[in-house]
C-alpha atoms as a PDB file:
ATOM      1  CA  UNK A   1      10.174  20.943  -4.746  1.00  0.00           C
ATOM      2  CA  UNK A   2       8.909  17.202  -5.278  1.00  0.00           C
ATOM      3  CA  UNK A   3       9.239  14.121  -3.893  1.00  0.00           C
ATOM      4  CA  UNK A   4      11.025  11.882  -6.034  1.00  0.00           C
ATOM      5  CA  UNK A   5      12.298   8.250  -6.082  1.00  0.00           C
ATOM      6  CA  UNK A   6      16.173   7.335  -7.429  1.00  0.00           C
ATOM      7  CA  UNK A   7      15.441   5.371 -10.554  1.00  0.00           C
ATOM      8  CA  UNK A   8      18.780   5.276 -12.483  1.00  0.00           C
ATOM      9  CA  UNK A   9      22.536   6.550 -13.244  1.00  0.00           C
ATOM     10  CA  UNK A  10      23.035   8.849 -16.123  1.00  0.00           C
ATOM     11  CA  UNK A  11      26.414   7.607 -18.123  1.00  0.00           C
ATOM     12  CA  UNK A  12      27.288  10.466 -20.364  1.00  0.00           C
ATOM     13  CA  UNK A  13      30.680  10.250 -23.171  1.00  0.00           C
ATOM     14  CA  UNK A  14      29.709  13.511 -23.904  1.00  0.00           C
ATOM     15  CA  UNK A  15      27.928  16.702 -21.827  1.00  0.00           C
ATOM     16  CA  UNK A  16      27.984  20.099 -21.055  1.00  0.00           C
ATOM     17  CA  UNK A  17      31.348  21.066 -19.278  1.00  0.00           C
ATOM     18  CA  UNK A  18      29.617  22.076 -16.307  1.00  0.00           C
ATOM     19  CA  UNK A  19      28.631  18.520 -15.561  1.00  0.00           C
ATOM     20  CA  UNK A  20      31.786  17.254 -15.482  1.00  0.00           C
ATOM     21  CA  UNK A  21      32.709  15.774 -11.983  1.00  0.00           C
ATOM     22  CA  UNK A  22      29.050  15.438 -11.013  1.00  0.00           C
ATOM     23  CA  UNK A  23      26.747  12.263 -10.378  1.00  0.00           C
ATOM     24  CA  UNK A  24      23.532  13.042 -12.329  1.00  0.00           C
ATOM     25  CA  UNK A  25      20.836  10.608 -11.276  1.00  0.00           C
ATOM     26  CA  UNK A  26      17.050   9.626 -13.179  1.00  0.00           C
ATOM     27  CA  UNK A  27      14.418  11.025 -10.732  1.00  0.00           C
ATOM     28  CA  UNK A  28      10.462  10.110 -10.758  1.00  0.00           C
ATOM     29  CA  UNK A  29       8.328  12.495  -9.404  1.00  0.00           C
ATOM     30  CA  UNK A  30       5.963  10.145  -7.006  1.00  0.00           C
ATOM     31  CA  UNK A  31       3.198  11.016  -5.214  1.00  0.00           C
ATOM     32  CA  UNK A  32       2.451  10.386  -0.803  1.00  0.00           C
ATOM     33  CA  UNK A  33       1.535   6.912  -1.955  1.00  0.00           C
ATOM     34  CA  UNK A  34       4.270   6.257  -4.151  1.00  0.00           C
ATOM     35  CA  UNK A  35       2.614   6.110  -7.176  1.00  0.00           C
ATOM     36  CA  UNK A  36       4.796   7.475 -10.341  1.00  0.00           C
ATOM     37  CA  UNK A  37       3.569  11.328 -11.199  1.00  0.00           C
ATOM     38  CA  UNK A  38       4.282  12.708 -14.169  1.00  0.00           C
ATOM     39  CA  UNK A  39       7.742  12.127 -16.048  1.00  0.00           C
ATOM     40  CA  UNK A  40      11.011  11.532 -14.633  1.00  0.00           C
ATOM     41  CA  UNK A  41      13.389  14.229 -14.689  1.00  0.00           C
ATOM     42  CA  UNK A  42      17.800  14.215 -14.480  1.00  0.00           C
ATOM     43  CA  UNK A  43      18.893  15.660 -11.296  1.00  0.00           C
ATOM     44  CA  UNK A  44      22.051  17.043  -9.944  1.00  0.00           C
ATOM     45  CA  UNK A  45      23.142  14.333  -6.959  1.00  0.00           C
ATOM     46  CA  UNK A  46      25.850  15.961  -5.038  1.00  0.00           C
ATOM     47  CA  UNK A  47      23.761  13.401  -1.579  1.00  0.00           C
ATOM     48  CA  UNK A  48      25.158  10.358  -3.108  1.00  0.00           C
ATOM     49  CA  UNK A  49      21.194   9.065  -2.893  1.00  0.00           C
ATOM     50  CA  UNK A  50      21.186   5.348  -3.527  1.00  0.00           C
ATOM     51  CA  UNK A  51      19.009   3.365  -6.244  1.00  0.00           C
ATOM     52  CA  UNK A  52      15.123   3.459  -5.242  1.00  0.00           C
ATOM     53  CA  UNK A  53      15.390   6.074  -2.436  1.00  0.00           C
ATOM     54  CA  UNK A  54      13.320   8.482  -1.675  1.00  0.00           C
ATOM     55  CA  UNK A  55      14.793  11.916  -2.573  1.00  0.00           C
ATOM     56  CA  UNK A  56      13.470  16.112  -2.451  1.00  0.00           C
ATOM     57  CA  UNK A  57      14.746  17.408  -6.050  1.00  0.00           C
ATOM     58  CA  UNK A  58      14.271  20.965  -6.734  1.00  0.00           C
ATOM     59  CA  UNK A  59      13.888  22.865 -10.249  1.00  0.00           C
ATOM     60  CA  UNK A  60      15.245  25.887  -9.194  1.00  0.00           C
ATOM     61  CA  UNK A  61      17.865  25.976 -12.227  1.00  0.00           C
ATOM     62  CA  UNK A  62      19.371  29.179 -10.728  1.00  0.00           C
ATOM     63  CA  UNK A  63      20.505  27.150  -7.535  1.00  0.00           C
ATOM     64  CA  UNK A  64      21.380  24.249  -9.596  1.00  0.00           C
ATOM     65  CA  UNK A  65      23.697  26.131 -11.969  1.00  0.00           C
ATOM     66  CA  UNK A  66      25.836  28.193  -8.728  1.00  0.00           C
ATOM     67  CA  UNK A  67      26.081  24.592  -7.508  1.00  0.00           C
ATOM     68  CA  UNK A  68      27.996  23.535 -10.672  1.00  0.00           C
ATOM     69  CA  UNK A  69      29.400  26.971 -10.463  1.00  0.00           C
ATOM     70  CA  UNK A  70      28.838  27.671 -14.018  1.00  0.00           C
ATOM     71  CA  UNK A  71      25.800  30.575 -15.009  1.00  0.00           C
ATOM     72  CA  UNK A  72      25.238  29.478 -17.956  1.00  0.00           C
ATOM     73  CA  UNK A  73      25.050  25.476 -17.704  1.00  0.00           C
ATOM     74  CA  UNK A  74      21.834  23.787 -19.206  1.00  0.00           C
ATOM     75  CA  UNK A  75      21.424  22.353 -15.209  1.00  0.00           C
ATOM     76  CA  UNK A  76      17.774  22.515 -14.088  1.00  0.00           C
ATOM     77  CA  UNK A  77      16.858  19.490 -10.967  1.00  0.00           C
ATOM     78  CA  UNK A  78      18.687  19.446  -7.982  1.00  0.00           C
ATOM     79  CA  UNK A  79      18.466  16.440  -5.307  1.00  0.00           C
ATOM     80  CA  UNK A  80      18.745  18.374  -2.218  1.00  0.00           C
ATOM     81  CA  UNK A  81      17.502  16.107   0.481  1.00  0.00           C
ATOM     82  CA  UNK A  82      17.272  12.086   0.945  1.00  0.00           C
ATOM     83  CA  UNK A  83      14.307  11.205   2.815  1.00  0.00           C
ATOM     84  CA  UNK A  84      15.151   8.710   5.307  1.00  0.00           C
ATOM     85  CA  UNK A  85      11.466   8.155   7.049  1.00  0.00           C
ATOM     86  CA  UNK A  86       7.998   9.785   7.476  1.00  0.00           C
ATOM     87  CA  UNK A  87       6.301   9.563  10.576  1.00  0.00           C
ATOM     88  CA  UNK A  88       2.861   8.016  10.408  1.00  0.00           C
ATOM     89  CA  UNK A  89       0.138  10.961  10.003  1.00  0.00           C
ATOM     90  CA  UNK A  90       2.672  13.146   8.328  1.00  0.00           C
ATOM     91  CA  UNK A  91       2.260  13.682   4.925  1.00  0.00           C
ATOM     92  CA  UNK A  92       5.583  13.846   2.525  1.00  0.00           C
END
């Protein structure tokens, strides 16, 4: 799991058919400071995160393809938690 920050919509004509009906969102990896960590990946967003907020997104593909209910779907990240504050002392 990483913590990640909501950088973009995906808008897709055309995807796998196991992505229809779900929001997929542009996540960046970031660090406890915020700082950008390696490259942004396209999660699964069945939280309905909003733009710039912090998010957990997992790459366990087998969790992300039983949540789009399809075995064989190309899915990968999944957001599954919206961070909503971090108590001082507490690293995230």
């Amino acid at each position: 799991m990483l913590l990640a920050r909501v950088e973009g919509n995906v808008t897709a004509t055309r995807k796998h058919p196991s992505f229809e009906g779900w929001r997929l969102v542009i996540c960046q990896p970031i660090g406890q400071d915020g700082t950008p960590e390696g490259s942004p990946q396209i999660a699964i967003d069945s939280h309905g995160a909003g733009m710039h907020q912090r998010v957990i997104i997992s790459s366990d593909g087998s969790e992300a393809r039983k949540a789009v209910g399809d075995l064989k779907s190309p899915a990968r990240w999944l957001v599954v938690g919206i961070v909503d504050e971090k108590e001082p002392g507490v690293p995230v």
